[in-house]
Protein backbone atom coordinates (compact mmCIF):
# COMPACT_ATOMS: atom_id res chain seq x y z
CA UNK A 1 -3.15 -29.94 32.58
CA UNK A 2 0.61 -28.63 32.67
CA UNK A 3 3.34 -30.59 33.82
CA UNK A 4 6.59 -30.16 35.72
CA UNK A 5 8.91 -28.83 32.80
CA UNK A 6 5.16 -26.71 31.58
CA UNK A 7 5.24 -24.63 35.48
CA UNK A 8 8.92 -24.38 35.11
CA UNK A 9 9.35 -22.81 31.81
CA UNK A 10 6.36 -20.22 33.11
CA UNK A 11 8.14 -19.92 35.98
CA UNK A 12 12.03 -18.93 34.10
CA UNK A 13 10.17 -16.70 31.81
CA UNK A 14 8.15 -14.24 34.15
CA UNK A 15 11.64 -14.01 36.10
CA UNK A 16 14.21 -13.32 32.84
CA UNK A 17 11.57 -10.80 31.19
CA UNK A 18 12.00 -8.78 34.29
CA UNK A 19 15.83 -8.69 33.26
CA UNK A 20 17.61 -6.74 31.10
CA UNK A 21 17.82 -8.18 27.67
CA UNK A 22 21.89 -8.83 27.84
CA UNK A 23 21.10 -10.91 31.35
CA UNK A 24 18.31 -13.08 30.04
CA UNK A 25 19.61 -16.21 28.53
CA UNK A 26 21.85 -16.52 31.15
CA UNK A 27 19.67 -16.22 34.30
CA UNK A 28 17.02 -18.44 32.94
CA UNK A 29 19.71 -21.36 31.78
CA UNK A 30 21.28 -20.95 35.17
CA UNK A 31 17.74 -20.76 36.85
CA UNK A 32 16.23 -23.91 35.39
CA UNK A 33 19.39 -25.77 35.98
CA UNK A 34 18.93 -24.68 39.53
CA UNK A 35 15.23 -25.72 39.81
CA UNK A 36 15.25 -28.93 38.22
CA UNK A 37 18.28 -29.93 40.29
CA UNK A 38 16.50 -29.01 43.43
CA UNK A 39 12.88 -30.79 42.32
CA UNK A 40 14.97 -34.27 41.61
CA UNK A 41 16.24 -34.35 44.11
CA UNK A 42 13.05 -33.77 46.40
CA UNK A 43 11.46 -36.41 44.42
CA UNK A 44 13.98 -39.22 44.94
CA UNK A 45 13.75 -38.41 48.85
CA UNK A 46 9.35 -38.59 48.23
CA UNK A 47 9.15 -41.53 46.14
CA UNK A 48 5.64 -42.05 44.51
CA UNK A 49 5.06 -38.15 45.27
CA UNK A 50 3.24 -36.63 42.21
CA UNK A 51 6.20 -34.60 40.11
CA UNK A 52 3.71 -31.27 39.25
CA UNK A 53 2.77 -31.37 43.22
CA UNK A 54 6.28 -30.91 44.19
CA UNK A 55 7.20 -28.21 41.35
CA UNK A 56 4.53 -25.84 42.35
CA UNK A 57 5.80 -26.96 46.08
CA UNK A 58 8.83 -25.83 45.30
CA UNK A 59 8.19 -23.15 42.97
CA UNK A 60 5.93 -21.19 45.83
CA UNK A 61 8.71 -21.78 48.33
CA UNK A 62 10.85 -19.45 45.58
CA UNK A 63 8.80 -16.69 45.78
CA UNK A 64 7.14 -14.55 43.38
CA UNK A 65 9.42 -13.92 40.03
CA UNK A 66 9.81 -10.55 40.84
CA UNK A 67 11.47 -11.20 43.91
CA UNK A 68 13.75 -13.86 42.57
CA UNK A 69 14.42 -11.42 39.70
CA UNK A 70 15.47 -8.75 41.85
CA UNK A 71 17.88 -11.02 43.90
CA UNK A 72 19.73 -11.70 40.01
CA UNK A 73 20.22 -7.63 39.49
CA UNK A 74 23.80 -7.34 40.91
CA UNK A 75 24.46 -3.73 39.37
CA UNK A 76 22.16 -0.26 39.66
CA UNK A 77 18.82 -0.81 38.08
CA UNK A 78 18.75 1.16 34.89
CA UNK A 79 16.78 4.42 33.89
CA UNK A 80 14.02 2.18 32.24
CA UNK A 81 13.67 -1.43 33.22
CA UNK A 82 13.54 -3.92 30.86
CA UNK A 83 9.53 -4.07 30.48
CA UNK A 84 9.09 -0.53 29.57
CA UNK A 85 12.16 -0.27 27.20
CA UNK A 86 10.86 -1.38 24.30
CA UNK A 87 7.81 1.45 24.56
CA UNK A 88 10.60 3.78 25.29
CA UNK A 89 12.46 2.74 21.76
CA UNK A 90 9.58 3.35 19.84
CA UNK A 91 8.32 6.70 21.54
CA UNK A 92 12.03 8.07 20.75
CA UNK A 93 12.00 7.04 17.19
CA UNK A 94 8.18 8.68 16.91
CA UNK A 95 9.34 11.64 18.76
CA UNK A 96 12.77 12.27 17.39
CA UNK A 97 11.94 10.80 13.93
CA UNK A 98 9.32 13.61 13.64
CA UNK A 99 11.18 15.96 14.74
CA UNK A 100 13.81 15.16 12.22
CA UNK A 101 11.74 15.59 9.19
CA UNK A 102 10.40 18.66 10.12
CA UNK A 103 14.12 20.13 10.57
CA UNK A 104 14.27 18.72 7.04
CA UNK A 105 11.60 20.97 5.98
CA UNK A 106 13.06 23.98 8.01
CA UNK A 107 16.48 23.24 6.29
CA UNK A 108 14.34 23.14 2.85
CA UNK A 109 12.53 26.67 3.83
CA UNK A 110 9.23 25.45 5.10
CA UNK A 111 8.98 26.58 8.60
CA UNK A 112 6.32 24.75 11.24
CA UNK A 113 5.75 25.35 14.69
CA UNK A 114 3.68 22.71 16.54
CA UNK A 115 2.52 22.83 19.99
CA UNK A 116 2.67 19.59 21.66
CA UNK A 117 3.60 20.32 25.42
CA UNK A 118 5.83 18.96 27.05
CA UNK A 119 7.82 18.57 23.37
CA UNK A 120 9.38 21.06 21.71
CA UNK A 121 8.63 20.82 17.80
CA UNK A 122 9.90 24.80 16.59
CA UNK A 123 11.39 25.58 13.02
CA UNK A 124 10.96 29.36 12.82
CA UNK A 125 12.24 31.64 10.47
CA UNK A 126 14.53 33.07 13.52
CA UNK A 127 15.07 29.18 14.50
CA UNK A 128 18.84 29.13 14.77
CA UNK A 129 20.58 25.84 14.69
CA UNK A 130 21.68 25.66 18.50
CA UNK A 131 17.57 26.11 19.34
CA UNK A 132 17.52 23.04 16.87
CA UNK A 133 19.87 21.30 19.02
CA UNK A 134 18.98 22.19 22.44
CA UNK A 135 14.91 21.04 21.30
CA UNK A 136 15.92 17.65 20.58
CA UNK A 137 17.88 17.12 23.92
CA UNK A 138 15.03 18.63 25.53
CA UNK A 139 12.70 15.81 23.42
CA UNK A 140 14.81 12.91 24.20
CA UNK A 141 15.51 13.95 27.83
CA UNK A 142 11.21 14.45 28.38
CA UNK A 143 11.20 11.15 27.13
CA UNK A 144 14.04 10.13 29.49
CA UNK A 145 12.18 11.32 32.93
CA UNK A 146 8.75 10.46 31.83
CA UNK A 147 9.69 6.47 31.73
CA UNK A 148 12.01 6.67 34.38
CA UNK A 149 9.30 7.80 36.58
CA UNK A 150 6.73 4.54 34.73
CA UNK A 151 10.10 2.49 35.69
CA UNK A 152 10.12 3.61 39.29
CA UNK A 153 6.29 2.77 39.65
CA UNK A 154 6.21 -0.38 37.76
CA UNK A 155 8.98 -1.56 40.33
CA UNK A 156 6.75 -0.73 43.35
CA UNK A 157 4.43 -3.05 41.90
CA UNK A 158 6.71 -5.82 41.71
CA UNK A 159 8.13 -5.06 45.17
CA UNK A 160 3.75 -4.98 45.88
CA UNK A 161 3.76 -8.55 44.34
CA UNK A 162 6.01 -10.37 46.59
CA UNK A 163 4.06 -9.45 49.73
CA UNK A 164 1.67 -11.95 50.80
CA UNK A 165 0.85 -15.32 49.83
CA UNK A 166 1.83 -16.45 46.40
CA UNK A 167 0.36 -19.01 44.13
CA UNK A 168 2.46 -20.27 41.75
CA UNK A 169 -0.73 -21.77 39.44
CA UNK A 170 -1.41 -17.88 38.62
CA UNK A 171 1.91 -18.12 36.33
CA UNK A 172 1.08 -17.27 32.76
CA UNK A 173 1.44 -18.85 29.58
CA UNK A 174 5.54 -18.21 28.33
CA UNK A 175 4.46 -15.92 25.18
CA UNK A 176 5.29 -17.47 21.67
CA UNK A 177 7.79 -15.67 19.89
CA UNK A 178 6.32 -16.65 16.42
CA UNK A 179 2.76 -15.58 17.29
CA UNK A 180 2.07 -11.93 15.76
CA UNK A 181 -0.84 -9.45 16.69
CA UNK A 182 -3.23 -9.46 13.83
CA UNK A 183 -4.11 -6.02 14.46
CA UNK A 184 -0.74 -5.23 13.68
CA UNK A 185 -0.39 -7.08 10.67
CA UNK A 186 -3.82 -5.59 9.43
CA UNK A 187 -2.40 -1.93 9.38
CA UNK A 188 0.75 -2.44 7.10
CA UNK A 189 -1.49 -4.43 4.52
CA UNK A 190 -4.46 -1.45 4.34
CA UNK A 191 -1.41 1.20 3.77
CA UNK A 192 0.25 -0.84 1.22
CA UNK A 193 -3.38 -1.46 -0.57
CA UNK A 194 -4.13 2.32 -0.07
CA UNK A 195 -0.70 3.18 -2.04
CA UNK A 196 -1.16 0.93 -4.79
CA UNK A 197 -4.52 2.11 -5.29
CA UNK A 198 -3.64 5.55 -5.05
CA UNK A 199 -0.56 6.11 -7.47
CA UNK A 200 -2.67 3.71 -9.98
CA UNK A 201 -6.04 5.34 -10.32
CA UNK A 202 -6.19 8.63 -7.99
CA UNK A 203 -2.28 10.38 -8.29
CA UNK A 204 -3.98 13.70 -8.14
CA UNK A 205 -5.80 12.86 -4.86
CA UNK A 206 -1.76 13.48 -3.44
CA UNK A 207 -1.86 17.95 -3.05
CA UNK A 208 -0.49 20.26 -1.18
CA UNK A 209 -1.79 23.71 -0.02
CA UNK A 210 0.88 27.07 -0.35
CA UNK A 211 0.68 30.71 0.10
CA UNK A 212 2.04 32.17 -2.73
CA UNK A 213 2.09 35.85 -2.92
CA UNK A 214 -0.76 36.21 -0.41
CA UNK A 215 -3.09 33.78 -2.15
CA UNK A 216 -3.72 30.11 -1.45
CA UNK A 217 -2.76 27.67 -3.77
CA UNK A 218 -3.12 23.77 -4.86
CA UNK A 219 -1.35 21.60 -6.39
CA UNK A 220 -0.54 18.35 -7.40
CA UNK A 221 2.06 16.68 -4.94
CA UNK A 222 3.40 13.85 -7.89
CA UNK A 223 6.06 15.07 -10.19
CA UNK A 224 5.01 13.70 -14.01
CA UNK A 225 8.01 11.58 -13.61
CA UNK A 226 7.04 9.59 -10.57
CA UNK A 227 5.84 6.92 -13.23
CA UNK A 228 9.50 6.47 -13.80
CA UNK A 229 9.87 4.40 -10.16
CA UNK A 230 6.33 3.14 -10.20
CA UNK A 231 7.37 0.06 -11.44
CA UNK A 232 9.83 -0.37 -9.20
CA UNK A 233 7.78 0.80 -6.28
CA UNK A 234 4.77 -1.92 -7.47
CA UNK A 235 7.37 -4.91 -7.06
CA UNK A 236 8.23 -3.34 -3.39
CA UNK A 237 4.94 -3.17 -2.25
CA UNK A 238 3.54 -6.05 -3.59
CA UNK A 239 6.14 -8.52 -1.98
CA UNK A 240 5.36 -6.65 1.31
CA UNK A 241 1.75 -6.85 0.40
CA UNK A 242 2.12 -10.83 -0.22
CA UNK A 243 4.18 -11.14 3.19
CA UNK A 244 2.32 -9.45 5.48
CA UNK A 245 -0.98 -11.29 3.90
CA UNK A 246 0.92 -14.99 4.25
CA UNK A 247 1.63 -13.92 7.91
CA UNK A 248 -1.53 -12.47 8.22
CA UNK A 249 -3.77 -15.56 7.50
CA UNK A 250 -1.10 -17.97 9.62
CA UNK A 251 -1.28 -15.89 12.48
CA UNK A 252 2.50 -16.71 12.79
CA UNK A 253 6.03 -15.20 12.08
CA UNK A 254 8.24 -18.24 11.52
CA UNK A 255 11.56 -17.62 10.65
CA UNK A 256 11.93 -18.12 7.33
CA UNK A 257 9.23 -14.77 7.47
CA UNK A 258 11.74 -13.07 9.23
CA UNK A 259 14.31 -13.15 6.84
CA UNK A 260 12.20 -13.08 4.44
CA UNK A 261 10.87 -9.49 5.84
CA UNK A 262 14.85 -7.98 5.43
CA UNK A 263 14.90 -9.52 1.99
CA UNK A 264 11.74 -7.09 1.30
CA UNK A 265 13.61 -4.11 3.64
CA UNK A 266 16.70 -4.39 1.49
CA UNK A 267 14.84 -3.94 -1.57
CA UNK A 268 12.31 -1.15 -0.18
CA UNK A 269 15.80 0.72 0.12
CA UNK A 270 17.42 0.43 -2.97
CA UNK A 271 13.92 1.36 -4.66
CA UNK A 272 14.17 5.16 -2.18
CA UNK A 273 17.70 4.75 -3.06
CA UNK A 274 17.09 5.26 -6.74
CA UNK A 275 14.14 7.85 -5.99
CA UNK A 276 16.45 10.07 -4.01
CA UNK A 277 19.29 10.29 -6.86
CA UNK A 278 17.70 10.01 -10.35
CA UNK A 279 15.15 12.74 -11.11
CA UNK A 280 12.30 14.28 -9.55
CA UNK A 281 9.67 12.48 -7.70
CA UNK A 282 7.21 14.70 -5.71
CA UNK A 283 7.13 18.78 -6.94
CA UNK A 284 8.47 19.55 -3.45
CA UNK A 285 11.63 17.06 -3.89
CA UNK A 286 13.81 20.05 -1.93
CA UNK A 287 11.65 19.34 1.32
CA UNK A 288 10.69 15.20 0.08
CA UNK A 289 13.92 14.48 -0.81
CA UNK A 290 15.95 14.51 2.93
CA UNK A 291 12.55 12.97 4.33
CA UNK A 292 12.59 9.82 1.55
CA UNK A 293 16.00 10.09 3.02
CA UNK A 294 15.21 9.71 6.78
CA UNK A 295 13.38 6.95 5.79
CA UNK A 296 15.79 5.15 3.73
CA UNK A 297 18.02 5.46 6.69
CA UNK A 298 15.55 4.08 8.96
CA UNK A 299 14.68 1.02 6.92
CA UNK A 300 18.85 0.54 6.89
CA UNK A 301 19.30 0.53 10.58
CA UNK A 302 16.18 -1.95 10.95
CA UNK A 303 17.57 -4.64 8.72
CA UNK A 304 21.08 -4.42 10.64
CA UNK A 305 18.52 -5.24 13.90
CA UNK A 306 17.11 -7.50 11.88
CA UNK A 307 19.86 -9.53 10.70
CA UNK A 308 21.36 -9.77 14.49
CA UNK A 309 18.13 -10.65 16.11
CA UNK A 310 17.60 -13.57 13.47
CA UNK A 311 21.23 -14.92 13.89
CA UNK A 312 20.90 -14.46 17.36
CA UNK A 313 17.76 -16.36 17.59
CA UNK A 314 19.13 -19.07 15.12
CA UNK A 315 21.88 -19.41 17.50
CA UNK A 316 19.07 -20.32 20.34
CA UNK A 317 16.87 -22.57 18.75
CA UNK A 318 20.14 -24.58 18.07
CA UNK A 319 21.14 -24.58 21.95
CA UNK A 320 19.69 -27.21 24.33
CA UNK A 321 17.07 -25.37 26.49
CA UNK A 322 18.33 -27.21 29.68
CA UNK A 323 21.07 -27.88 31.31
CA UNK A 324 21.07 -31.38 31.86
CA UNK A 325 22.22 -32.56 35.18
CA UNK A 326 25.94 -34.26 35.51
């Protein structure tokens, strides 16, 4: 059975995750505050009334959390609300990272066209570098429209949600930020396994097709030296290996995980680091080279996120999480 502070913290959390990430912390401090003030002092006016009774009382009188959400959005709602934003992140990076490597490969002299309406994915021969430029606006900005429209109907269903009687006992669970999807978890750990066993027993399984003077060619991807970083690249995936498996079987991310996950991003760079400047790796290093180097970049840019989200988090779970009353 929940109790008073249980319906509340429900309550806060279905209204700040309908907020923009920067407004969050605020609203729900100020929001509790505001609803625990009001329920003691309906309580001390009903003595002997039953505390939960007069939450969800006062919790229906409200409204639903969209409404009350709404009434806390003082400037222009954005392009893409808060709830589809993080989709939106990772569709750009999918979109505009692929794009990226294949202008790698176009600047390396392997052209690719790809037909994937409504993107543009076109390194020609005759592919000039303003086409190159004007394709990944044109990505992005498809991206852009296509959530803004999601946006604009996920909003009429929140507007849908505060018609009508509301029941405040249909408030879910707040989500816990240390639980982890398994199925995500489950992916990383069959790539890394995949890897291992690949460069260890099956390096020639790794080919590539060419047309070389009219006729088709294979051959082998892996550069004789790649056993050069193998060692290095062994220590890199196995401590991945070993944290996504310790995560994997606790079915949590607690926060030592979390640093110790930028611990194993740090080192996953310096190992790409050291493949992109000492000696060969792959026999196509012209066209492998910039896209070890897209990654390397990527893996930078998610420790820096990294690193603020975990001080920033630190910084919470050191905070009271209510206001107590004066």
């Amino acid at each position: 059975m929940s109790t008073r502070t249980e319906w509340i913290d429900r309550y806060v959390a279905e209204v700040a995750r309908r907020l923009p990430r920067r407004q969050r912390e605020d609203v729900a401090r100020e929001l509790a505050s505001l609803i625990e003030d009001e329920i003691d002092a309906r309580l001390e006016e009903t003595a002997g009334r039953d505390p939960e009774s007069v939450t969800l009382d006062y919790l229906a009188e409200l409204g639903p959390p969209a409404q009350v959400a709404r009434r806390y959005r003082s400037e222009r709602p954005p392009l893409v609300g808060p709830r589809l934003y993080p989709a939106f992140r990772i569709s750009v990076a999918v979109v505009l990272g692929v794009y990226a490597a294949l202008a790698a490969l176009w600047i390396a002299g392997i052209h690719t066209t790809i037909e994937m309406v409504p993107f543009w994915f076109r390194f020609a021969a005759d592919t000039s570098w303003y086409e190159v430029f004007v394709g990944a606006t044109a990505n992005f900005g498809t991206l852009v429209v296509a959530f803004a429209l999601l946006d604009r109907l996920d909003r009429r269903g929140d507007r849908a949600d505060t018609t009508g009687s509301w029941d405040p006992t249909s408030l879910p669970e707040p989500p816990d930020p240390e639980r982890i999807s398994r199925v995500r978890r489950i992916v990383p750990v069959a790539i890394l396994l995949l890897l291992l066993l690949v460069f260890h027993t099956a390096p020639g399984w790794l080919r590539y097709v060419a047309v070389v003077d009219g006729e088709w060619i294979v051959a082998p991807l892996l550069h004789p030296n790649y056993r050069t970083f193998l060692p290095w690249l062994d220590a890199w995936w196995l401590s991945a290996l070993a944290l996504h498996a310790g995560i994997l079987v606790q079915g949590r991310k607690p926060a030592w995980a979390r640093w110790a996950d930028i611990a194993v991003d740090v080192f996953g760079a310096w190992v790409l680091w050291r493949i992109v400047s000492d000696g060969p790796f792959t026999t196509l290093d012209p066209a492998f080279k910039p896209l070890i180097g897209i990654v390397l970049f990527g893996l930078l840019v998610a420790v820096v996120i990294q690193t603020v989200e975990n001080v920033r988090d630190a910084g919470r779970r050191h905070e009271p999480t209510r206001l107590s009353r004066a």
